[in-house]
PDB file of N, CA and C in Angstrom:
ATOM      1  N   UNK A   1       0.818  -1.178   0.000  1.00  0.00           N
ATOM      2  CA  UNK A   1       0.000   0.000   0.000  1.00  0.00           C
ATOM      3  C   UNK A   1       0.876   1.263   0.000  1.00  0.00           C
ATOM      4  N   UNK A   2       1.716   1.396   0.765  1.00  0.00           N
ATOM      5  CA  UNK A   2       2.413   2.412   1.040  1.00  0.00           C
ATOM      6  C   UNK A   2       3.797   2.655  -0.417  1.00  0.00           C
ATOM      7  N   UNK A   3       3.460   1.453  -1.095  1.00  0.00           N
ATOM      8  CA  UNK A   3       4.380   1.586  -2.434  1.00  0.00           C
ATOM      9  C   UNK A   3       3.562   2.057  -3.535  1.00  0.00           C
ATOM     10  N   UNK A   4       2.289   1.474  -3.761  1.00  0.00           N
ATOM     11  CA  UNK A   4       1.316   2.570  -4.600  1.00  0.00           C
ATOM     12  C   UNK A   4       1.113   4.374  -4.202  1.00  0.00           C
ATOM     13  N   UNK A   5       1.180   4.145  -2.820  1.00  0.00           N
ATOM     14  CA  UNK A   5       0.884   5.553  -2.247  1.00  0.00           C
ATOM     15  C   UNK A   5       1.780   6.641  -3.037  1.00  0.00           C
ATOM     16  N   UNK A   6       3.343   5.565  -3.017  1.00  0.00           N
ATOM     17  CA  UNK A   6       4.623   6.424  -3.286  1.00  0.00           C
ATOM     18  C   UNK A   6       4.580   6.756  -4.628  1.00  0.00           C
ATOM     19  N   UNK A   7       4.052   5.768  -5.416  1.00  0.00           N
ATOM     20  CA  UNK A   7       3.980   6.129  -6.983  1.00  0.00           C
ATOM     21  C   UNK A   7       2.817   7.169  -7.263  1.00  0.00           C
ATOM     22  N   UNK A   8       1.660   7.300  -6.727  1.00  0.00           N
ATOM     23  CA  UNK A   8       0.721   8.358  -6.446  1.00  0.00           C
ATOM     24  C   UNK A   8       1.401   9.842  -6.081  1.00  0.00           C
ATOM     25  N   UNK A   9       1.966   9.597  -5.006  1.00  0.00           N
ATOM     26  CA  UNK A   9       2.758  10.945  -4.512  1.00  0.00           C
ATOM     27  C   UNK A   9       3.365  11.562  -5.759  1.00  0.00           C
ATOM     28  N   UNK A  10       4.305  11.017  -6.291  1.00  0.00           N
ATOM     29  CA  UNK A  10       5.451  11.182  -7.404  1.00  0.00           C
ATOM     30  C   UNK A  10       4.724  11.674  -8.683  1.00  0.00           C
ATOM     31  N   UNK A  11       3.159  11.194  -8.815  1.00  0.00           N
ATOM     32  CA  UNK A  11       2.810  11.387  -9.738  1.00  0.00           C
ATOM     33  C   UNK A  11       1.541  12.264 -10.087  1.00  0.00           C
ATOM     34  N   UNK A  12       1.656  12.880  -8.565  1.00  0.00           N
ATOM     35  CA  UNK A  12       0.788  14.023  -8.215  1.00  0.00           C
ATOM     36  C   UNK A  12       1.252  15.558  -8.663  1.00  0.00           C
ATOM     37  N   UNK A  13       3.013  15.625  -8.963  1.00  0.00           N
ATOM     38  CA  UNK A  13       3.463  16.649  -9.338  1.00  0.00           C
ATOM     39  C   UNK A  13       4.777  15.976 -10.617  1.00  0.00           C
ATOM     40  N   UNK A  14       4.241  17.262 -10.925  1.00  0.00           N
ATOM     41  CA  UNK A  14       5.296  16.465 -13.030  1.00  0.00           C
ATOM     42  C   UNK A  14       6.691  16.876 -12.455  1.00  0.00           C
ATOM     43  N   UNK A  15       7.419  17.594 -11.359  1.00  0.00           N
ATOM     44  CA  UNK A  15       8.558  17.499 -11.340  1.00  0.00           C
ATOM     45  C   UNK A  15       9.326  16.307 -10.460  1.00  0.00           C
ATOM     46  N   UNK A  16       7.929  16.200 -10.177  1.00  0.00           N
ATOM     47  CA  UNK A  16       8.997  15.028  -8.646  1.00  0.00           C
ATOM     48  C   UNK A  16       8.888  13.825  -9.514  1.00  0.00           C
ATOM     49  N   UNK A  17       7.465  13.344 -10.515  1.00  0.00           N
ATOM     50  CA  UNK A  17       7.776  12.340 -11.733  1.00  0.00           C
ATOM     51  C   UNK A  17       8.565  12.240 -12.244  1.00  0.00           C
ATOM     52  N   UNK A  18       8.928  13.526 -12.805  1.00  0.00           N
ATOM     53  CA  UNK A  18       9.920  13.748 -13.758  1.00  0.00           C
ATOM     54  C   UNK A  18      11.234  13.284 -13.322  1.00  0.00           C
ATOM     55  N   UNK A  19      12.082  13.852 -12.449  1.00  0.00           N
ATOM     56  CA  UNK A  19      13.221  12.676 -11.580  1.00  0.00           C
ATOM     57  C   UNK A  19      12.652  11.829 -11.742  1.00  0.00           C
ATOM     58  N   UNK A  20      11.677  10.995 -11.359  1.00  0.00           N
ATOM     59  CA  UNK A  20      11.937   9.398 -10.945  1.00  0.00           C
ATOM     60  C   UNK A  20      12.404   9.019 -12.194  1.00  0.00           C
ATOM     61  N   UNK A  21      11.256   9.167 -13.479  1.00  0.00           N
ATOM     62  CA  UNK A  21      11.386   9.152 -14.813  1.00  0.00           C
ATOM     63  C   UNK A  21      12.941   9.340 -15.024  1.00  0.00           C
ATOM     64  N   UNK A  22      13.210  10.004 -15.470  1.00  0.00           N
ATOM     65  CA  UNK A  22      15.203  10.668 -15.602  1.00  0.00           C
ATOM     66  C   UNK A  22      15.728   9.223 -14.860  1.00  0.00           C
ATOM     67  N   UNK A  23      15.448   9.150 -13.832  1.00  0.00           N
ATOM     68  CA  UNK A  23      16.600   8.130 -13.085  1.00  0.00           C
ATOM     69  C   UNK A  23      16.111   6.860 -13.290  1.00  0.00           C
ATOM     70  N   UNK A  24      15.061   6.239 -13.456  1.00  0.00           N
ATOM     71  CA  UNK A  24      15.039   5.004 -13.905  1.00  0.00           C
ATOM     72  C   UNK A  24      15.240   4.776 -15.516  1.00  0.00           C
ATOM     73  N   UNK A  25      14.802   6.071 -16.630  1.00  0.00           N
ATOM     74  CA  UNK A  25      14.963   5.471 -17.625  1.00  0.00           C
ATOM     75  C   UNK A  25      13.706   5.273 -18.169  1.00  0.00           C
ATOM     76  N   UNK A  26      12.705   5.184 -17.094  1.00  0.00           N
ATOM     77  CA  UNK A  26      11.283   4.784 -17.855  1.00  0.00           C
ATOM     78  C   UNK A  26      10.794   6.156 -18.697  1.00  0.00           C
ATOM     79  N   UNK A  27       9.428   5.590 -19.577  1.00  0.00           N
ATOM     80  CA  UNK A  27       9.166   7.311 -20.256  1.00  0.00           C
ATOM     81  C   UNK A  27       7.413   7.045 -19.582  1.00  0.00           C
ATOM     82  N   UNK A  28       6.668   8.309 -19.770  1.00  0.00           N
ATOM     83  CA  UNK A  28       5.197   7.730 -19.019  1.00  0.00           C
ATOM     84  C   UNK A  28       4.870   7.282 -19.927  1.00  0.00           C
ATOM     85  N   UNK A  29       5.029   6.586 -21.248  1.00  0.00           N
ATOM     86  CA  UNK A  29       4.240   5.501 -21.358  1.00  0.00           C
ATOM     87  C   UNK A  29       4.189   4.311 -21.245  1.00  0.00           C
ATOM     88  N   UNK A  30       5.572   3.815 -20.324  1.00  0.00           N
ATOM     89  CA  UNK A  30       5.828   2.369 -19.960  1.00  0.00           C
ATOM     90  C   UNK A  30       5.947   2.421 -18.264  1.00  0.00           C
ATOM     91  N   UNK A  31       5.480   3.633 -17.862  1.00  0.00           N
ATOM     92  CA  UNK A  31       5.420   3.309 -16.088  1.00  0.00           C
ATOM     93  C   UNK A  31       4.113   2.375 -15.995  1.00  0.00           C
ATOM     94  N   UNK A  32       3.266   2.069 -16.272  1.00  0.00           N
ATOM     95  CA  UNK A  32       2.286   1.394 -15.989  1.00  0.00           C
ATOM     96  C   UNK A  32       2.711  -0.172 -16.489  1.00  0.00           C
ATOM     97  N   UNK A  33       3.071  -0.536 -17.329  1.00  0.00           N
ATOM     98  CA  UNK A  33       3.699  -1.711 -17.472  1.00  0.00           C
ATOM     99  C   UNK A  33       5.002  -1.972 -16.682  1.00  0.00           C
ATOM    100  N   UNK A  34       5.841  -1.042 -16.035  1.00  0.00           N
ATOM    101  CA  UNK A  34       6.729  -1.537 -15.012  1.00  0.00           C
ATOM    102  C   UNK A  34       6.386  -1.372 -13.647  1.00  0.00           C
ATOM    103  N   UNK A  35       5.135  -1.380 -13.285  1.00  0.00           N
ATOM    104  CA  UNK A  35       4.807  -1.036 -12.538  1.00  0.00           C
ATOM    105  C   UNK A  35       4.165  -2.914 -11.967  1.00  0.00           C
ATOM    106  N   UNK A  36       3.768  -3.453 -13.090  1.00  0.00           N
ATOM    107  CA  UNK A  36       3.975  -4.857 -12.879  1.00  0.00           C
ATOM    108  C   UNK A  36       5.059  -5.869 -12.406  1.00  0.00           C
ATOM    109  N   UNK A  37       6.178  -5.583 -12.902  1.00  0.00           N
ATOM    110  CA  UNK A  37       7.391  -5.924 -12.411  1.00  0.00           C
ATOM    111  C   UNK A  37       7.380  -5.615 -10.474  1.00  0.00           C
ATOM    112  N   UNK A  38       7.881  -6.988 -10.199  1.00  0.00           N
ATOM    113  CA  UNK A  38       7.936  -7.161  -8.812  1.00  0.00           C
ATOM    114  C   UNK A  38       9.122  -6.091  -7.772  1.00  0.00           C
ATOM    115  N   UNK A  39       9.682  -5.760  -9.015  1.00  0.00           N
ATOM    116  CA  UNK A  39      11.333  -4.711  -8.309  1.00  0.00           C
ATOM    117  C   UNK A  39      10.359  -3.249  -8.808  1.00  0.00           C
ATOM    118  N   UNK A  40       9.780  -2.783  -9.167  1.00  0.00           N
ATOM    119  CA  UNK A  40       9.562  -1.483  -9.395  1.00  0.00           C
ATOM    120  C   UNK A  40       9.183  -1.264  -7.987  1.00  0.00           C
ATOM    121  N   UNK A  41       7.903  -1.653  -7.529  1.00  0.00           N
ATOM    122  CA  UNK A  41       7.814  -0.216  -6.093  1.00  0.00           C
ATOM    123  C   UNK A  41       8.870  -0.366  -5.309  1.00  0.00           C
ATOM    124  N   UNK A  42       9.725  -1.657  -4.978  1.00  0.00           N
ATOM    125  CA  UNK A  42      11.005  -1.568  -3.965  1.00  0.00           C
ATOM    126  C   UNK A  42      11.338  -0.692  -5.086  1.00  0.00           C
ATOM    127  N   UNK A  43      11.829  -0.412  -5.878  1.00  0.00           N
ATOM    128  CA  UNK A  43      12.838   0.790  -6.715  1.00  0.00           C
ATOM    129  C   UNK A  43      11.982   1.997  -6.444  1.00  0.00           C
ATOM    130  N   UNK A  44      10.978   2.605  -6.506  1.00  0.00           N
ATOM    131  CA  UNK A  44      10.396   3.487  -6.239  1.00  0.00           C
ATOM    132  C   UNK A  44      10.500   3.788  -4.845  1.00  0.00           C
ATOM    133  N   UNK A  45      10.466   2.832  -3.836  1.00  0.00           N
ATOM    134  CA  UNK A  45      10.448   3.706  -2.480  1.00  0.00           C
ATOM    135  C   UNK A  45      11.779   3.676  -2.159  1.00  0.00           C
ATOM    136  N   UNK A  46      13.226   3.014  -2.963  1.00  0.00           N
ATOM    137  CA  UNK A  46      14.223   3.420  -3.025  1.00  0.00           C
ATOM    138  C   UNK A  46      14.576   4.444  -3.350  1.00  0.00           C
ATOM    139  N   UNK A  47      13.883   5.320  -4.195  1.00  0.00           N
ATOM    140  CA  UNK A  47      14.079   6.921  -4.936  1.00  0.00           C
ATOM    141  C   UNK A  47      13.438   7.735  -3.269  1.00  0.00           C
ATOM    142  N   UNK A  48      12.277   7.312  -3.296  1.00  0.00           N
ATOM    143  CA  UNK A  48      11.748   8.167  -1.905  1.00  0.00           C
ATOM    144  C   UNK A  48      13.305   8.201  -0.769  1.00  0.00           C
ATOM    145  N   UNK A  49      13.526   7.039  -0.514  1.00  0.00           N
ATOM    146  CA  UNK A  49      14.216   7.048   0.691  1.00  0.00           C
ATOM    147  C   UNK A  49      15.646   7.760   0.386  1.00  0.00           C
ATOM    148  N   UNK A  50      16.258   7.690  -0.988  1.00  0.00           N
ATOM    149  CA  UNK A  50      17.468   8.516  -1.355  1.00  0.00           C
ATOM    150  C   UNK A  50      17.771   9.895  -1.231  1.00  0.00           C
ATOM    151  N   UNK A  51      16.350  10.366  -1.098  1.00  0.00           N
ATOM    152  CA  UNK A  51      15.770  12.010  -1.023  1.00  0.00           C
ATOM    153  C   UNK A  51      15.594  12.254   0.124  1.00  0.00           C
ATOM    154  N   UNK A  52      15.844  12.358   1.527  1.00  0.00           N
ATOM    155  CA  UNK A  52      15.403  13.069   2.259  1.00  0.00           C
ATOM    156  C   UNK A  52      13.871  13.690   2.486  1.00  0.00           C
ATOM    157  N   UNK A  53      14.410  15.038   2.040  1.00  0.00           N
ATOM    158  CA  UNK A  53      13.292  16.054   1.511  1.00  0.00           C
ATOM    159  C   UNK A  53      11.800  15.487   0.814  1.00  0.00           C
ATOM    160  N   UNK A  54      12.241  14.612  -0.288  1.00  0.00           N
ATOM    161  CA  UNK A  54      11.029  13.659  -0.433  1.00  0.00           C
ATOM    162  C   UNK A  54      10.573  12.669   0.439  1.00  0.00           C
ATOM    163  N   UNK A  55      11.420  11.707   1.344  1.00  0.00           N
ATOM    164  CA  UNK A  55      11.124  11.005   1.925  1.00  0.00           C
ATOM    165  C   UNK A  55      10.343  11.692   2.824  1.00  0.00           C
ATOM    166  N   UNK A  56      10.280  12.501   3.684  1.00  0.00           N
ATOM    167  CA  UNK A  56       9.749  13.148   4.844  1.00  0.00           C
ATOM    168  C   UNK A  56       8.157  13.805   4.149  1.00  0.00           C
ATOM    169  N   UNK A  57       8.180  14.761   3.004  1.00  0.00           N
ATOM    170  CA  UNK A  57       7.123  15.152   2.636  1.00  0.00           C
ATOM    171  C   UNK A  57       6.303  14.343   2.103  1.00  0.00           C
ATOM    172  N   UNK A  58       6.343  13.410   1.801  1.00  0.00           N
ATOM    173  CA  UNK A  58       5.654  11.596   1.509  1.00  0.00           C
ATOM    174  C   UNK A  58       5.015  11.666   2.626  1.00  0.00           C
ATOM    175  N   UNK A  59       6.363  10.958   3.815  1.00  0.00           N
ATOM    176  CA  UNK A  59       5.845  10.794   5.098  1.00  0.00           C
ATOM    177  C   UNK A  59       4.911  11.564   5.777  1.00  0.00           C
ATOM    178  N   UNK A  60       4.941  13.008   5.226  1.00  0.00           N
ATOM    179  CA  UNK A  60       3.862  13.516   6.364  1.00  0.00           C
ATOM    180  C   UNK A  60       2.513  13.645   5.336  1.00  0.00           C
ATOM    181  N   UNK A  61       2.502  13.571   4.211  1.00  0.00           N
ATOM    182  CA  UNK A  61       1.384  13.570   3.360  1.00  0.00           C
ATOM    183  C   UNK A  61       0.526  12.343   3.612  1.00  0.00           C
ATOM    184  N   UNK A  62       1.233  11.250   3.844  1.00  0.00           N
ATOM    185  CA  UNK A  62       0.601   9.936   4.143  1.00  0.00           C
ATOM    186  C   UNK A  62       0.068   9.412   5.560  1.00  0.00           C
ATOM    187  N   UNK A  63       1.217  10.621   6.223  1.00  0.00           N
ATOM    188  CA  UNK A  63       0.547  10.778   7.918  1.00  0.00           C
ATOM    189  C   UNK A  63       1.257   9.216   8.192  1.00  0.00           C
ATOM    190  N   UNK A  64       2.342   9.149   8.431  1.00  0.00           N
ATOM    191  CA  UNK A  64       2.974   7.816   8.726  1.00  0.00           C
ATOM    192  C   UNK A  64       4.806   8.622   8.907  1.00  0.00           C
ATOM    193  N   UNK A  65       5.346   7.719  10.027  1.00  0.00           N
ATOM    194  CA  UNK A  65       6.434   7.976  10.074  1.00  0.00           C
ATOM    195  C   UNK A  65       7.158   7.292   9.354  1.00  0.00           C
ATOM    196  N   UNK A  66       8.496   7.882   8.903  1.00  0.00           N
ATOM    197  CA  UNK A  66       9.397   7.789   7.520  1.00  0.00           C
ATOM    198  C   UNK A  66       9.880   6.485   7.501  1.00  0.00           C
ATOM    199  N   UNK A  67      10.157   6.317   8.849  1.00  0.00           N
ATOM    200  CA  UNK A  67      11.084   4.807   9.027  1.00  0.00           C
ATOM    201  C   UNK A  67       9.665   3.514   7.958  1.00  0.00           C
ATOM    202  N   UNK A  68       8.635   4.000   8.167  1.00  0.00           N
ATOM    203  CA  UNK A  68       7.657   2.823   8.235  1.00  0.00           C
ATOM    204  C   UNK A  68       8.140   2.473   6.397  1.00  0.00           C
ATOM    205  N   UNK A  69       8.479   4.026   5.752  1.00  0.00           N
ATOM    206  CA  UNK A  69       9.004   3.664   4.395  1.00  0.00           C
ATOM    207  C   UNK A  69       9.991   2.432   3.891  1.00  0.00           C
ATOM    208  N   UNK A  70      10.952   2.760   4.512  1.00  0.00           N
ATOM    209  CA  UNK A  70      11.843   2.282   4.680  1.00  0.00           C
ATOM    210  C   UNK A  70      11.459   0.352   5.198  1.00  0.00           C
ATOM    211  N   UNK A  71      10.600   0.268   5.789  1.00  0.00           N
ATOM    212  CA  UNK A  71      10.386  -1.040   6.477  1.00  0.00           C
ATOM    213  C   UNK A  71       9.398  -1.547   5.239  1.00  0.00           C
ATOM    214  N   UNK A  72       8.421  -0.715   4.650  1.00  0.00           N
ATOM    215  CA  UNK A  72       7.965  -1.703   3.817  1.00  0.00           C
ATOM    216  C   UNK A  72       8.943  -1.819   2.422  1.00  0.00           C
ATOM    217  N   UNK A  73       9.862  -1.067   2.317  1.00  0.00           N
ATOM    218  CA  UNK A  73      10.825  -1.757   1.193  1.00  0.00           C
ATOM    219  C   UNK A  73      11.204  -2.936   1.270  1.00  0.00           C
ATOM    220  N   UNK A  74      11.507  -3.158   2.855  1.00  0.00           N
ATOM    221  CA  UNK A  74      12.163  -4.243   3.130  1.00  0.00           C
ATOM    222  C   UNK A  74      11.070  -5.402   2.677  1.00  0.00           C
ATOM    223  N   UNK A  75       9.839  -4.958   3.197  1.00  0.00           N
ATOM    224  CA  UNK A  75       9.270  -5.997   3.101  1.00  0.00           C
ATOM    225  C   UNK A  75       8.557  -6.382   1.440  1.00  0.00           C
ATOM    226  N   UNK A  76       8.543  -5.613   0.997  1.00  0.00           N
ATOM    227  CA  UNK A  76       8.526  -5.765  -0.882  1.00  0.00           C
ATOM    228  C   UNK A  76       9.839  -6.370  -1.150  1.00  0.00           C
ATOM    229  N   UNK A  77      10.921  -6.261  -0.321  1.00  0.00           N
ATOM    230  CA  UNK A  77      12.037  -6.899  -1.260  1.00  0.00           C
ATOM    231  C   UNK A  77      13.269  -6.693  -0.356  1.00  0.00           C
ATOM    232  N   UNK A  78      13.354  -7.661   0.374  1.00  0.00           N
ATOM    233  CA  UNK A  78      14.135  -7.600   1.570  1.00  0.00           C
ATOM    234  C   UNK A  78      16.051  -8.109   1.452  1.00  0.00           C
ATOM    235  N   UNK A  79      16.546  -6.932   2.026  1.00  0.00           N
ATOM    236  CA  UNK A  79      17.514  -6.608   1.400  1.00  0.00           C
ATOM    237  C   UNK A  79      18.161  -8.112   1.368  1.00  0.00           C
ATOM    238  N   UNK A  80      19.792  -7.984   0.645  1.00  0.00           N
ATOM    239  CA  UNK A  80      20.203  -9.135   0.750  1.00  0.00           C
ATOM    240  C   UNK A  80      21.605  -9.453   1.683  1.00  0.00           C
ATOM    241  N   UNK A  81      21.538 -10.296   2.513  1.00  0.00           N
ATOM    242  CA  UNK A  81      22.855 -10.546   3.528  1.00  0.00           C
ATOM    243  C   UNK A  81      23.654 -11.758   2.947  1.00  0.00           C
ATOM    244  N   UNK A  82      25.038 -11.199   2.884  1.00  0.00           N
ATOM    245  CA  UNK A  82      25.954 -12.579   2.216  1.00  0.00           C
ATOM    246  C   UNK A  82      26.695 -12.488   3.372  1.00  0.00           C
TER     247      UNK A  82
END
C-alpha cells in the first residue's frame, strides 16, 4: 500500500515524476507496465528514501512515520545478507 501511495505521490506533481522518470529510464508511457514488475515499487520507495526532503514530505502527506518507508521496502524486497 504504502508503495502505490509512493507512486501516487510522485505522480501528483510532473517534477517530482519527472526525476523518478530521468533516473530510472522509464518514459510515461511504460510506467504502468513496469509497474507490474515485482522490483519497481522496492525501486520506487528506493528513490523516496534517497531524497530526504522527499522522503519526509511523503511521510507527512501519508501521515505515517518515515522509518515505516523504509520497512515496507524491506518488506517488498528484503535486502540481501551474504
Amino acid at each position: 500500500m504504502i508503495g502505490v501511495a509512493g507512486l501516487s505521490y510522485l505522480a501528483s506533481d510532473p517534477e517530482r515524476i519527472g526525476r523518478f522518470l530521468a533516473v530510472t529510464g522509464l518514459g510515461p508511457e511504460n510506467v504502468r507496465a513496469a509497474a507490474r514488475d515485482p522490483s519497481f515499487l522496492p525501486a520506487l520507495l528506493d528513490h523516496l528514501l534517497a531524497n530526504e526532503k522527499e522522503l519526509v514530505a511523503f511521510a507527512e502527506e501519508m501521515n505515517l512515520d518515515p522509518a515505516r518507508v523504509r520497512t515496507a521496502r524491506d518488506v517488498l524486497s528484503p535486502p540481501v545478507v551474504l
